[in-house]
N, C-alpha and C. Protein backbone atom coordinates (compact mmCIF):
# COMPACT_ATOMS: atom_id res chain seq x y z
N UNK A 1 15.70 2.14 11.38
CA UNK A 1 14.76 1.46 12.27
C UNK A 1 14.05 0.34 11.51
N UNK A 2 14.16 -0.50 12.21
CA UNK A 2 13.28 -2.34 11.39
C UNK A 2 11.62 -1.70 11.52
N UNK A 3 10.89 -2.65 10.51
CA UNK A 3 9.54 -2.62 11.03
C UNK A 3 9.01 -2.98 12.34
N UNK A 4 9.75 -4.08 12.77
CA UNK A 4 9.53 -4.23 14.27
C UNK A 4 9.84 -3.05 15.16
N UNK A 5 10.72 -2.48 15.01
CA UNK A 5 10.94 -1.19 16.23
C UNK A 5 9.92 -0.37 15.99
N UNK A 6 9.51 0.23 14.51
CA UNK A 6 8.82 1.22 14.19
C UNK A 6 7.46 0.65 15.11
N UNK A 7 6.98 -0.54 14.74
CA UNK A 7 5.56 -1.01 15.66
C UNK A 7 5.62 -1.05 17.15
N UNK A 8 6.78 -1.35 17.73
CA UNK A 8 6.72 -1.24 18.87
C UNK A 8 6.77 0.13 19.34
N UNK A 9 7.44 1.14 19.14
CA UNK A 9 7.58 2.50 19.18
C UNK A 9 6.14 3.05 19.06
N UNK A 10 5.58 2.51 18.00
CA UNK A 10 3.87 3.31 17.90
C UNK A 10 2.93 2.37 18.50
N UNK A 11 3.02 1.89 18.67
CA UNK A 11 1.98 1.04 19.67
C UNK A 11 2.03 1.08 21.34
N UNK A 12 3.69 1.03 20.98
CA UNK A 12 3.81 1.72 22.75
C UNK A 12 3.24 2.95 23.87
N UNK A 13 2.86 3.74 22.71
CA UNK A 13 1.98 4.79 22.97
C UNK A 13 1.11 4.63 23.11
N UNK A 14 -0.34 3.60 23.40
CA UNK A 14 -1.04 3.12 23.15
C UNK A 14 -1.37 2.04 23.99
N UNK A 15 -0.43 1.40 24.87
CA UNK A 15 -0.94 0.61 25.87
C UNK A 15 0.77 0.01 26.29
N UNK A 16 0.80 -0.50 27.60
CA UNK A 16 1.72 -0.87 28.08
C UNK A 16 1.96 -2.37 28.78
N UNK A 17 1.07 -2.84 27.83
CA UNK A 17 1.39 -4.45 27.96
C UNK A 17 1.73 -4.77 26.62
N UNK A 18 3.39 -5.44 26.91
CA UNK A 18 4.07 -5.91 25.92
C UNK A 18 4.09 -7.13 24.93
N UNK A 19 2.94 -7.82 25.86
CA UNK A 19 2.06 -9.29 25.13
C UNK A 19 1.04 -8.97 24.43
N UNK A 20 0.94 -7.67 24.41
CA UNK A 20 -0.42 -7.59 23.20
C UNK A 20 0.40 -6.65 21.92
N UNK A 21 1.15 -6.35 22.49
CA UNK A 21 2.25 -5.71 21.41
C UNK A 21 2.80 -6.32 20.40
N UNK A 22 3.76 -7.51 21.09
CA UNK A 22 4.36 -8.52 20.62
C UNK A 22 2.94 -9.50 19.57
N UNK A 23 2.24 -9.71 20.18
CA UNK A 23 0.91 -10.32 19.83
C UNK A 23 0.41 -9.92 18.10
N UNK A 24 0.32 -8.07 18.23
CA UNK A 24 -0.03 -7.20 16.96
C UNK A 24 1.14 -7.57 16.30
N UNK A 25 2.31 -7.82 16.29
CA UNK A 25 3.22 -7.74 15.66
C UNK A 25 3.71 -8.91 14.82
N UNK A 26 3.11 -10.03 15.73
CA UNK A 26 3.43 -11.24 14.80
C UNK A 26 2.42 -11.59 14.36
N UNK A 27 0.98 -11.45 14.36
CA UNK A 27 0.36 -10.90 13.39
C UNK A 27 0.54 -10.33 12.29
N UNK A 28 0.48 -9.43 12.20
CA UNK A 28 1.50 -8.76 11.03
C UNK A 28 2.42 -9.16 10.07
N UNK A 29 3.43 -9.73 11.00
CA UNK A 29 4.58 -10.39 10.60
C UNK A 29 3.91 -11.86 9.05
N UNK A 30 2.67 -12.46 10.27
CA UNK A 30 2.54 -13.65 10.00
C UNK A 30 1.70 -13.68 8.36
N UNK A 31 1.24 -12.10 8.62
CA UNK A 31 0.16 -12.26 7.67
C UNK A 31 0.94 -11.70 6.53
N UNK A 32 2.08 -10.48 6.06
CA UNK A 32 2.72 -10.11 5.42
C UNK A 32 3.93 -11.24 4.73
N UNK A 33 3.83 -12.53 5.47
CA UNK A 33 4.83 -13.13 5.17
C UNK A 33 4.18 -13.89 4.35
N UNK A 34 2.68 -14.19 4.28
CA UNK A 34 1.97 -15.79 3.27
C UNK A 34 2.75 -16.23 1.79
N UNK A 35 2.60 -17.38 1.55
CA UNK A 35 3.59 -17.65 0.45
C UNK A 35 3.13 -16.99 -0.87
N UNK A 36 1.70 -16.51 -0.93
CA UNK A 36 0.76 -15.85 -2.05
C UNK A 36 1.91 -14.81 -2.48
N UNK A 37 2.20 -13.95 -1.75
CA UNK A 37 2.68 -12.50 -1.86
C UNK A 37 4.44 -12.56 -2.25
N UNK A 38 4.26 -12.26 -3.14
CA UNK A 38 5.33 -11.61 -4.10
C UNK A 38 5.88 -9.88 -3.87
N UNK A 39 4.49 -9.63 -3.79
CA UNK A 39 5.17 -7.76 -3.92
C UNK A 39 4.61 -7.58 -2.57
N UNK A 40 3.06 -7.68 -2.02
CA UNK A 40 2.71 -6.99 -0.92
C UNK A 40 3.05 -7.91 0.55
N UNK A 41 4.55 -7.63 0.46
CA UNK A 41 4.60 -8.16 1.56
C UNK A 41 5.58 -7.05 2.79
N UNK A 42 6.57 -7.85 3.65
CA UNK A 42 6.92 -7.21 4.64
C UNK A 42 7.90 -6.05 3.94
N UNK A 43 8.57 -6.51 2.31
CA UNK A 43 9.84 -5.41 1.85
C UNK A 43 8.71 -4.25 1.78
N UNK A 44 7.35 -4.63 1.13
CA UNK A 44 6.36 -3.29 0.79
C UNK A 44 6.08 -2.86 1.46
N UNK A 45 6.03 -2.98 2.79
CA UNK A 45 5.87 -2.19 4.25
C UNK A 45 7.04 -1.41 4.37
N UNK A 46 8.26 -1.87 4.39
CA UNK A 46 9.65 -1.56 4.58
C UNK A 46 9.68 -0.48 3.28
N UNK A 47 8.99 -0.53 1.86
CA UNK A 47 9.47 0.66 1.08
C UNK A 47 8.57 2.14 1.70
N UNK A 48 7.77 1.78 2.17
CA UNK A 48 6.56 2.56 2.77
C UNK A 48 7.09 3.75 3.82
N UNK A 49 7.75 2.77 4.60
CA UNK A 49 8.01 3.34 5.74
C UNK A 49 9.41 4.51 5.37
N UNK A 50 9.93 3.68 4.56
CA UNK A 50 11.29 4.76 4.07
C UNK A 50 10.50 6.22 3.37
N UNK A 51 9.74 5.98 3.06
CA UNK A 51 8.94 7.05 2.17
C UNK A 51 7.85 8.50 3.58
N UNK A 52 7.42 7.34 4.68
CA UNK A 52 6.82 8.00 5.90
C UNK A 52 8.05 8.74 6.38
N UNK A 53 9.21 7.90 6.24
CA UNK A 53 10.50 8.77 7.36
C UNK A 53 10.91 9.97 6.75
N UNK A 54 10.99 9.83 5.28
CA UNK A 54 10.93 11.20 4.95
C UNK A 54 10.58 12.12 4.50
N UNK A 55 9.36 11.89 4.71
CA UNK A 55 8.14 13.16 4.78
C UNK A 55 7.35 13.52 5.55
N UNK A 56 7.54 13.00 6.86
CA UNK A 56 7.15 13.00 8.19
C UNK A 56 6.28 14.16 8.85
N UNK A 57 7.37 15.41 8.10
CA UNK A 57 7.07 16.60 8.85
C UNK A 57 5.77 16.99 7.84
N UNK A 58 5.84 16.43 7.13
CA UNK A 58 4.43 16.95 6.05
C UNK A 58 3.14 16.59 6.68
N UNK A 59 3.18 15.36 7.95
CA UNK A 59 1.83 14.36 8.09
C UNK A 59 1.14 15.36 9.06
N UNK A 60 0.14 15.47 9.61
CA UNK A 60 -0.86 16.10 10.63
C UNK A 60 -0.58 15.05 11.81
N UNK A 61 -1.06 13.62 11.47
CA UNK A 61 -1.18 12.63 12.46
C UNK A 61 0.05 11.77 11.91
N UNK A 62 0.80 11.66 12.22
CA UNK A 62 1.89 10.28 11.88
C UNK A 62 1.42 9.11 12.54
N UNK A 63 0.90 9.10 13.63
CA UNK A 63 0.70 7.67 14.38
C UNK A 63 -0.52 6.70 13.22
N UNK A 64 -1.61 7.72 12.52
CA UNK A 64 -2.80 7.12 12.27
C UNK A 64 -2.36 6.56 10.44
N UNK A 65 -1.00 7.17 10.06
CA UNK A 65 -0.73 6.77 9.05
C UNK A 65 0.31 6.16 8.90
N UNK A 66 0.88 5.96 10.12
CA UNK A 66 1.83 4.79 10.34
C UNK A 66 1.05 3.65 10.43
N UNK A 67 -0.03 3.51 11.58
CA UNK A 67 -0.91 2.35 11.35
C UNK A 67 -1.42 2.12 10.57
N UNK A 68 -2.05 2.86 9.45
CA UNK A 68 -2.45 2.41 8.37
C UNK A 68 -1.32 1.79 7.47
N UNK A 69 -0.23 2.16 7.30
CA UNK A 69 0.61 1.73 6.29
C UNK A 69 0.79 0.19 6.87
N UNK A 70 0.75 -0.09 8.04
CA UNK A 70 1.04 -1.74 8.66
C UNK A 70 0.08 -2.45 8.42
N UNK A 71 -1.50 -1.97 8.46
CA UNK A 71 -2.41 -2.58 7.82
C UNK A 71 -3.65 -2.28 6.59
N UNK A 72 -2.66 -2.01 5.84
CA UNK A 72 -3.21 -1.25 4.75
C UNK A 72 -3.00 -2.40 3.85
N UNK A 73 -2.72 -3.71 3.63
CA UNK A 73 -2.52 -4.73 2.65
C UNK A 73 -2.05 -5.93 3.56
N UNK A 74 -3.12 -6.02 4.95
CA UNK A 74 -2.82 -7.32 5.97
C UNK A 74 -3.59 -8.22 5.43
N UNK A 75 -5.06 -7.64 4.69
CA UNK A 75 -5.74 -8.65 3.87
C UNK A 75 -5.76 -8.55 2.66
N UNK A 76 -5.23 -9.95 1.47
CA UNK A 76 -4.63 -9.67 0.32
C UNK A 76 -4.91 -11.20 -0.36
N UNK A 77 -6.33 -10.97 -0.84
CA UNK A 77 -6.47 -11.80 -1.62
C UNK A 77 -6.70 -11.60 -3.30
N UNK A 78 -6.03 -12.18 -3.93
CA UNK A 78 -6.30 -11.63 -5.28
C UNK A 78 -7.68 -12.40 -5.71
N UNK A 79 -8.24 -12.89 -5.52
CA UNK A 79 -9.94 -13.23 -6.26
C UNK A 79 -10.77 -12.51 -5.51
N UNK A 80 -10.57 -11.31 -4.40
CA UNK A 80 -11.39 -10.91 -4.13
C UNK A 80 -11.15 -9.36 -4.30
N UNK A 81 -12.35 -8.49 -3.83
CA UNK A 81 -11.89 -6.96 -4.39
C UNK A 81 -12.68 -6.17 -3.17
N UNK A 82 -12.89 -7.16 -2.03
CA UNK A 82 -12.84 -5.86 -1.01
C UNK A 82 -11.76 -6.20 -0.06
N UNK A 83 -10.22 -6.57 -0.51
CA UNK A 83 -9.64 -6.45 0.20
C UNK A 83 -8.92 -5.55 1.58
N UNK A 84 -9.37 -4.34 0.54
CA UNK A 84 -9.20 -3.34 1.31
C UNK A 84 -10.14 -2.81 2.69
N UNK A 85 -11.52 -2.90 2.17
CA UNK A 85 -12.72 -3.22 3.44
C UNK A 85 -12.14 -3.99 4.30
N UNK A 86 -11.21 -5.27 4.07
CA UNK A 86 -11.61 -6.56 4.64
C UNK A 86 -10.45 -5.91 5.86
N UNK A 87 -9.20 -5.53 4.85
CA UNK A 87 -7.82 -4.94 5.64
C UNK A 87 -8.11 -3.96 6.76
N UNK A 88 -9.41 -2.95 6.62
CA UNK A 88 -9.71 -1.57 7.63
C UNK A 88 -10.22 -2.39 8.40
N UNK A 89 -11.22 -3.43 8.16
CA UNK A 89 -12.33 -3.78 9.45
C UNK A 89 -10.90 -4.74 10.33
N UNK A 90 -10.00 -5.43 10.04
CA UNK A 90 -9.05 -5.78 10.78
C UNK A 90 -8.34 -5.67 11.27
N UNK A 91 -7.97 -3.91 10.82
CA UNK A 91 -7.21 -3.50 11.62
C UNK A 91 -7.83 -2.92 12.58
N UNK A 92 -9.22 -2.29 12.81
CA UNK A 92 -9.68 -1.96 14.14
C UNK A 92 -10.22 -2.94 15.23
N UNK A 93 -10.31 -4.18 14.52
CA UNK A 93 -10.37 -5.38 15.68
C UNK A 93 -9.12 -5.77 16.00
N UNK A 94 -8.42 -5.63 15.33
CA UNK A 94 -6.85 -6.04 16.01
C UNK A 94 -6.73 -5.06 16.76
N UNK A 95 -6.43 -3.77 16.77
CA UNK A 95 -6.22 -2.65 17.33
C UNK A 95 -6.92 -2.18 18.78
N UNK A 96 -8.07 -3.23 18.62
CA UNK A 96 -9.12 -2.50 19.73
C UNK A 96 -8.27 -2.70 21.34
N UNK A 97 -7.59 -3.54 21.28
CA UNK A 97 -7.00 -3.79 23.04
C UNK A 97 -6.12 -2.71 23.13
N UNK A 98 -5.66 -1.68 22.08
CA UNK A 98 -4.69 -0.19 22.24
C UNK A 98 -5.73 0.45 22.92
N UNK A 99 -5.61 1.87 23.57
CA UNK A 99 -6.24 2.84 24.08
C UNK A 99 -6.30 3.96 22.94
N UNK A 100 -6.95 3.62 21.33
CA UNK A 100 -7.01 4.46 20.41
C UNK A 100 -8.48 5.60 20.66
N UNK A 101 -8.44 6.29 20.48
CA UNK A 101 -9.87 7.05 20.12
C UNK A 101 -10.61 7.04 19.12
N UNK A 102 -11.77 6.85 19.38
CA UNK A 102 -12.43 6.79 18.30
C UNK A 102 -12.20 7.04 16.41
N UNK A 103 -11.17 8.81 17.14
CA UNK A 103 -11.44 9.54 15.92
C UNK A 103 -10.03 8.83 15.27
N UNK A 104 -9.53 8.29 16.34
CA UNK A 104 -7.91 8.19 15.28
C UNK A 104 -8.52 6.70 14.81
N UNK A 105 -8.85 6.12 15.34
CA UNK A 105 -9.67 4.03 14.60
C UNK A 105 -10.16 4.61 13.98
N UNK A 106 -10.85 5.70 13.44
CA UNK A 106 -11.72 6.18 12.32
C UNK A 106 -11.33 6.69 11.31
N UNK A 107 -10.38 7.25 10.88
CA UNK A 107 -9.01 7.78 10.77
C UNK A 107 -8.50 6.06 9.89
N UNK A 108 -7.92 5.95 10.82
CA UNK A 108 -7.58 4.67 10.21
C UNK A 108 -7.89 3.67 9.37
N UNK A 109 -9.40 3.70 9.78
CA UNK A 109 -10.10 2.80 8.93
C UNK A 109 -10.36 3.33 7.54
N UNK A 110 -10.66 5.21 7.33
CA UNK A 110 -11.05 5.62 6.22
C UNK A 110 -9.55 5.69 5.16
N UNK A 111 -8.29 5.65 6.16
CA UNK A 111 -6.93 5.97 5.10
C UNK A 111 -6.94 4.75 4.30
N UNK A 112 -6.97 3.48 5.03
CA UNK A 112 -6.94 2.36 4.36
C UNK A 112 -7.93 1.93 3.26
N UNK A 113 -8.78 2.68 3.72
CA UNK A 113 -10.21 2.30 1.97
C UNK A 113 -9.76 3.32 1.23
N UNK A 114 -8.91 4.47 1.59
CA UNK A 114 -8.80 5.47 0.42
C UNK A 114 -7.61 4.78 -0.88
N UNK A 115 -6.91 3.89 0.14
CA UNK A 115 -5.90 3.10 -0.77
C UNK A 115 -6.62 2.26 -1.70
N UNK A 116 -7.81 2.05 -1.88
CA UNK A 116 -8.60 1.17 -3.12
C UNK A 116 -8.62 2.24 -3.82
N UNK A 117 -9.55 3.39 -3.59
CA UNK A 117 -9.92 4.54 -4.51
C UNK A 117 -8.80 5.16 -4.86
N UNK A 118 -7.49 5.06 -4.42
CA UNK A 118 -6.62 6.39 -4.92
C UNK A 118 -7.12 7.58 -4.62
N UNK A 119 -8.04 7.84 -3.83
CA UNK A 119 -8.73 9.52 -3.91
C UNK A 119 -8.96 9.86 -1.95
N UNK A 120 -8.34 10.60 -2.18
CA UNK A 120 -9.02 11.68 -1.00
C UNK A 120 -9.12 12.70 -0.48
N UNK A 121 -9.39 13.67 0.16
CA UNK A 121 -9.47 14.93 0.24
C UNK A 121 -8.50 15.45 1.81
N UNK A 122 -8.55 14.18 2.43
CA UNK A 122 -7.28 14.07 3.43
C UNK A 122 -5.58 14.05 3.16
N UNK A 123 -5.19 15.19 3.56
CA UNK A 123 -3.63 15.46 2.87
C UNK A 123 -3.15 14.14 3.15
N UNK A 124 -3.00 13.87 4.59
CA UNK A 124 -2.43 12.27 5.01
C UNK A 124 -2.68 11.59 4.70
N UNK A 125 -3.80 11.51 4.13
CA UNK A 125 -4.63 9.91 2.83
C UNK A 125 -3.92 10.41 1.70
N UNK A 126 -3.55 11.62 1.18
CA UNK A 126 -3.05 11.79 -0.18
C UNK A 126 -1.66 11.15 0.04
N UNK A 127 -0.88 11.81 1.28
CA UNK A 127 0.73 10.89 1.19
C UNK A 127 0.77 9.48 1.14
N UNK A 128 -0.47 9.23 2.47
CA UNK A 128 -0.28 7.27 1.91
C UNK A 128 -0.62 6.91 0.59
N UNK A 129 -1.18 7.73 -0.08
CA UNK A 129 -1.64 6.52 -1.65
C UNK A 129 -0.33 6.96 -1.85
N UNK A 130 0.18 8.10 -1.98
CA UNK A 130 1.54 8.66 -2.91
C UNK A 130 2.38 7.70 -2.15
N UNK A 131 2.42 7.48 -1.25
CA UNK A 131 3.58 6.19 -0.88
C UNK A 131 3.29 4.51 -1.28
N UNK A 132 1.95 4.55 -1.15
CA UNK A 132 1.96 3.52 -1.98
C UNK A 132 1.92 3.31 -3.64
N UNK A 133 1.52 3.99 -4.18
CA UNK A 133 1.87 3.91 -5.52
C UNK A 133 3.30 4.88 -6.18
N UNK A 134 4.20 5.16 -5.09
CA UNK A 134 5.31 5.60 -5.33
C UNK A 134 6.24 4.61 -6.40
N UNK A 135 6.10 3.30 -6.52
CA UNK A 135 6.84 2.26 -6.89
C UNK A 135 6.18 2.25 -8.54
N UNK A 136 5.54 3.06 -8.89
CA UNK A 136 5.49 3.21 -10.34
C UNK A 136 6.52 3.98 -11.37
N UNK A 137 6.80 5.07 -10.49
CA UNK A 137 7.52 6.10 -10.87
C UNK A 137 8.58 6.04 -10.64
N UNK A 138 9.10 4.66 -10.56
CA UNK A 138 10.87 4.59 -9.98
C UNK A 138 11.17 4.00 -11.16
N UNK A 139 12.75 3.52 -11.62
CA UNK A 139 13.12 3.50 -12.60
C UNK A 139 13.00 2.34 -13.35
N UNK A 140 13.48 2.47 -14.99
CA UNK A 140 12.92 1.06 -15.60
C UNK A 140 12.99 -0.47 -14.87
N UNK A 141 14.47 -0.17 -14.42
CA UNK A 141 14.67 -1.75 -13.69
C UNK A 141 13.82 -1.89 -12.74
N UNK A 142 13.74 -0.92 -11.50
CA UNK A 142 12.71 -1.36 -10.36
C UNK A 142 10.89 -1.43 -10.89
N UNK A 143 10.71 -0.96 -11.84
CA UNK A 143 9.34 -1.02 -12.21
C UNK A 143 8.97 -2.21 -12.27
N UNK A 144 10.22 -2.42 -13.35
CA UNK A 144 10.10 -3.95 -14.26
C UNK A 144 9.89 -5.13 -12.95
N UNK A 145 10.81 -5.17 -11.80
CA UNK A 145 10.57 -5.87 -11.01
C UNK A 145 9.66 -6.03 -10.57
N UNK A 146 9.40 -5.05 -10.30
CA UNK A 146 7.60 -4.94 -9.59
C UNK A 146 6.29 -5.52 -10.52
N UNK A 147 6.64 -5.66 -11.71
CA UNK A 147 5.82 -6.00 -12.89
C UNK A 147 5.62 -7.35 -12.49
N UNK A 148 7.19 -8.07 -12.26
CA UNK A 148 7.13 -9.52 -12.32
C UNK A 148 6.48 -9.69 -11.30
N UNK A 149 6.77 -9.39 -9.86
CA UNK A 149 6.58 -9.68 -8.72
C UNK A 149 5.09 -9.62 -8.41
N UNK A 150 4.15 -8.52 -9.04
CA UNK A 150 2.51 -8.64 -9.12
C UNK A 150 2.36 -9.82 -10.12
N UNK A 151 2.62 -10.23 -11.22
CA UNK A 151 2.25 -11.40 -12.12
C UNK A 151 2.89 -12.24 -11.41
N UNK A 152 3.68 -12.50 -10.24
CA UNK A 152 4.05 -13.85 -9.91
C UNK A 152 2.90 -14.29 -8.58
N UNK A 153 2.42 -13.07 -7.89
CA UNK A 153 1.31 -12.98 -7.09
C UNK A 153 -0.28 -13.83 -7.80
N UNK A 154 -0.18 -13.55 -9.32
CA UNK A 154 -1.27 -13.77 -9.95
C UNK A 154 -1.02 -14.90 -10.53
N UNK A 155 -0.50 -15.67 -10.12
CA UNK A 155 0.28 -16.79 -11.16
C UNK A 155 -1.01 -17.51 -11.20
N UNK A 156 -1.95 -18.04 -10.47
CA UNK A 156 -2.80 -19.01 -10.73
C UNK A 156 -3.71 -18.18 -11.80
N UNK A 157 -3.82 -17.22 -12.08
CA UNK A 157 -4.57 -16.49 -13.07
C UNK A 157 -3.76 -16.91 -14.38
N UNK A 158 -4.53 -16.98 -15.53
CA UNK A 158 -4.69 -17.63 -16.75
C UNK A 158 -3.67 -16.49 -17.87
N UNK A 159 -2.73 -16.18 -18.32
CA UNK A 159 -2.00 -15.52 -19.13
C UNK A 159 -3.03 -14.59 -19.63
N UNK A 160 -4.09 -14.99 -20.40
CA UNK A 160 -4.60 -14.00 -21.27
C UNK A 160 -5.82 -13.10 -20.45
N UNK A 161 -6.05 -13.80 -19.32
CA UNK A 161 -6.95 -13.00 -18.35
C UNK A 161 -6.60 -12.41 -17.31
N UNK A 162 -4.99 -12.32 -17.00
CA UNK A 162 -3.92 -11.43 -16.56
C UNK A 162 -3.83 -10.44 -17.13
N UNK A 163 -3.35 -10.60 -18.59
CA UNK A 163 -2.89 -9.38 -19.62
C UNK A 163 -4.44 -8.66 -19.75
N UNK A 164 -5.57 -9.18 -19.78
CA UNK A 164 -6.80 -8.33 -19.81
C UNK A 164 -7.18 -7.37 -18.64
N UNK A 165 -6.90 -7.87 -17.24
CA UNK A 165 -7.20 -7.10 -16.03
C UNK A 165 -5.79 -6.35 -16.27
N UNK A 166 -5.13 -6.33 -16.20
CA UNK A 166 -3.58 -5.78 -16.31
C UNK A 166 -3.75 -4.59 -17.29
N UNK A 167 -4.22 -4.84 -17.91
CA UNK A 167 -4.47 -3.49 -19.43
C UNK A 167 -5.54 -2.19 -18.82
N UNK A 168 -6.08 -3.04 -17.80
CA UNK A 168 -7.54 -2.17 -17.33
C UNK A 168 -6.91 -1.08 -16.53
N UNK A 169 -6.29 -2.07 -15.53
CA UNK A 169 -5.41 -1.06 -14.74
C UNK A 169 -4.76 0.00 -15.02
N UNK A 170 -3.58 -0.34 -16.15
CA UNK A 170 -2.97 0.69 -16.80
C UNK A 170 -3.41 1.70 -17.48
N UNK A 171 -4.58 1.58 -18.29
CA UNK A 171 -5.54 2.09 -18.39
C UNK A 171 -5.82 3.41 -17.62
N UNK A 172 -6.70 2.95 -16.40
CA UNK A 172 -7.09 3.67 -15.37
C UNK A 172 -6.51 4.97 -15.23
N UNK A 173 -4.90 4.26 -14.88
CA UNK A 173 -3.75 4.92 -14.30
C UNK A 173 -3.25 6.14 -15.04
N UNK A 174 -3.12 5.56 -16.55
CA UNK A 174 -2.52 6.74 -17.30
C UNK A 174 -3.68 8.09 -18.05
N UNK A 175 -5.17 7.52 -17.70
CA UNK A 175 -6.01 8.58 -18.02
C UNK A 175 -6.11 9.04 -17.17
N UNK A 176 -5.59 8.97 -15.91
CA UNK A 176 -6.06 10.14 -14.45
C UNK A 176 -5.43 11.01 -14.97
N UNK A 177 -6.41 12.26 -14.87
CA UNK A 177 -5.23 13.48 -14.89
C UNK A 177 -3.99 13.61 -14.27
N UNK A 178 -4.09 13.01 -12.72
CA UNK A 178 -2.69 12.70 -11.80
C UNK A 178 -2.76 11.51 -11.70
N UNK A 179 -1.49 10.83 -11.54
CA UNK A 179 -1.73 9.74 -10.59
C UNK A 179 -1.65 10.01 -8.96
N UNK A 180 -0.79 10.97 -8.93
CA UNK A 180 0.18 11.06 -7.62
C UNK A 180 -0.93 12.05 -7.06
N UNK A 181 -1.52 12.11 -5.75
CA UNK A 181 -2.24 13.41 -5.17
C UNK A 181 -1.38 14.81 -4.67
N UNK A 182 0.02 14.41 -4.04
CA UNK A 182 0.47 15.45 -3.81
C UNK A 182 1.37 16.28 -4.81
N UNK A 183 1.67 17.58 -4.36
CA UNK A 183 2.63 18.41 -5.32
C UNK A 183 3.90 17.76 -4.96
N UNK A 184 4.39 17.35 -3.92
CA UNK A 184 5.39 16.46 -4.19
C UNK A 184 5.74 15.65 -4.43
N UNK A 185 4.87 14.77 -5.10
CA UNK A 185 5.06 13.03 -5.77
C UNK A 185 4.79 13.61 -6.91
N UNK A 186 3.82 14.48 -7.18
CA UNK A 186 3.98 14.73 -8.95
C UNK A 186 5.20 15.43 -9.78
N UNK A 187 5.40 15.94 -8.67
CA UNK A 187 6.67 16.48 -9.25
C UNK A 187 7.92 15.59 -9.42
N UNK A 188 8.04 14.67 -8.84
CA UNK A 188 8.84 13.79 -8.53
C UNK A 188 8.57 12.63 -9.26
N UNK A 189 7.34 11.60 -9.48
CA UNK A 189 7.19 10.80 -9.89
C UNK A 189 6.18 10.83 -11.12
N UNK A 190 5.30 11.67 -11.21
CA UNK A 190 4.26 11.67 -12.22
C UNK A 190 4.78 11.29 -13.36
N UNK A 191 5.41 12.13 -13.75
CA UNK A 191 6.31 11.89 -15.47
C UNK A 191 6.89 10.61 -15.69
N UNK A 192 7.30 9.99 -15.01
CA UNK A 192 8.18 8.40 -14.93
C UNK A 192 7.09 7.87 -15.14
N UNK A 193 5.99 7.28 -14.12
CA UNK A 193 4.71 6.47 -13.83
C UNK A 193 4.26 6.40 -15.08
N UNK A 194 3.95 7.60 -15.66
CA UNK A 194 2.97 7.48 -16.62
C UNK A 194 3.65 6.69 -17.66
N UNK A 195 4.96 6.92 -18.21
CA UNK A 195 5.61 6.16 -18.98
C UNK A 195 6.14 4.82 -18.88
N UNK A 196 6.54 4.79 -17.88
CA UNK A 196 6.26 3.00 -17.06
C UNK A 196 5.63 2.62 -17.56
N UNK A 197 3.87 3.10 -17.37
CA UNK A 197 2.81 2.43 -17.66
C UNK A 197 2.48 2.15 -19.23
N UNK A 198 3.00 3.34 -19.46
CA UNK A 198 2.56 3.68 -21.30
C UNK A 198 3.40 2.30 -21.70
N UNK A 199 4.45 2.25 -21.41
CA UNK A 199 5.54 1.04 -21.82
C UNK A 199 5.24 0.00 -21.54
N UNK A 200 4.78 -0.45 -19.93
CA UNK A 200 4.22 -1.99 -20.39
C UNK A 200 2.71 -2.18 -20.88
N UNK A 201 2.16 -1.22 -21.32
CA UNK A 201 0.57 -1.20 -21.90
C UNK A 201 1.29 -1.57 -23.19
N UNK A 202 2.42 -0.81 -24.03
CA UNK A 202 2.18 -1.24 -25.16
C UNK A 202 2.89 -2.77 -25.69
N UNK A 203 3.82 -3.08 -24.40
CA UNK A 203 4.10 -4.64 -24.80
C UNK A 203 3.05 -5.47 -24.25
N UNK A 204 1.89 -5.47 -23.45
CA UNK A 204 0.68 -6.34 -23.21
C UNK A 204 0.59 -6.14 -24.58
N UNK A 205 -0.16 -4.69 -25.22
CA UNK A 205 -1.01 -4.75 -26.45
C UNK A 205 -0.18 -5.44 -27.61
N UNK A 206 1.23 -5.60 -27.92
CA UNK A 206 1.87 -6.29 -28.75
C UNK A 206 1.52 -7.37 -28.70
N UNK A 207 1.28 -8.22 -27.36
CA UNK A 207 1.22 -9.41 -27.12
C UNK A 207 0.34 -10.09 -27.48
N UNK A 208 -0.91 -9.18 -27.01
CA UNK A 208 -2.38 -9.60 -28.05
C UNK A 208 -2.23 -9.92 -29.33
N UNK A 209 -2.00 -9.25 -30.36
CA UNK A 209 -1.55 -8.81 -31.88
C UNK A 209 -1.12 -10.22 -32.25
């Protein structure tokens, strides 16, 4: 299934005019496509969704973390750092012409800020971070890609004040006790991630030297 079917399929539930459908969608489309984005774009929706299809039966709500995964990185600016705020408050104004309930727009709005923190106490907030930071724990070559593809996002950022925020991160990442929230991403990805990370932390720190 394309990202387009998957949105029309879940939105269809939700109201039955096909001009506000079509409407959310190229939206989406328009905003996942900007020339900024290197990694967070429409393929990072598309790795997402492969990751929702098969773990599906694990979710409580699938609809509220399907929508989040579509606008969980619609706003994506790198000089700023409430992207993620900026991404929840837009997706419930985009969203508002659906017939959502309260609790699921609420829902929605809190999965998408949990993707800044990495943390939540919501199993379905734990699978979306684990789907989104699934792309650590995949193998040397796909990491490596992903390495380039965030530094090509950051390109107007300055080499040595890249490699400084870049170190922080990794950082972060490899002192969490987990990265991954669920028992099934840690089992699966924890051990890789961390060494990913350990590996390009220590060619930044070479680089300094």
């Amino acid at each position: 299934m394309t990202l387009q079917e998957y949105f029309y399929q879940l939105t269809h539930k939700y109201t039955s005019r096909k001009e506000d459908i079509f409407s959310l969608w190229k939206t989406i489309q328009k905003k996942y496509s900007e020339n900024h984005r290197a990694y967070h774009n429409l393929n990072h929706l598309t790795e997402l969704f492969n990751y929702y299809k098969q773990y599906s039966e694990e979710l409580k709500n699938k609809d509220v973390v399907a929508f989040s995964i579509f606008y969980h990185d619609v706003i994506y600016n790198i000089w700023k750092k409430d992207n993620e705020e900026k991404s929840a408050e837009f997706a419930i104004k985009e969203l508002s012409p659906l017939s959502l309930s309260p609790t699921i727009a609420n829902s929605i709005k809190e999965q998408i800020i949990a993707t800044k923190t990495h943390e939540s106490k919501n199993m379905d907030s734990q699978f979306l971070i684990d789907f989104d930071l699934a792309i650590l724990g995949q193998s040397e070559e796909v990491y490596q890609k992903y390495t380039h593809s965030i530094r090509k996002e950051y390109k107007l950022v300055p080499d040595f004040m890249y490699k400084k925020g870049r170190k922080k991160v990794l950082e972060h990442f490899i002192n969490k006790p987990s990265i991954y929230k669920t028992s099934i991403f840690i089992d699966l990805y924890e051990k890789k991630a961390k060494k990913n990370l350990e590996t390009e932390l220590n060619k930044l720190k070479n680089g300094f030297e």
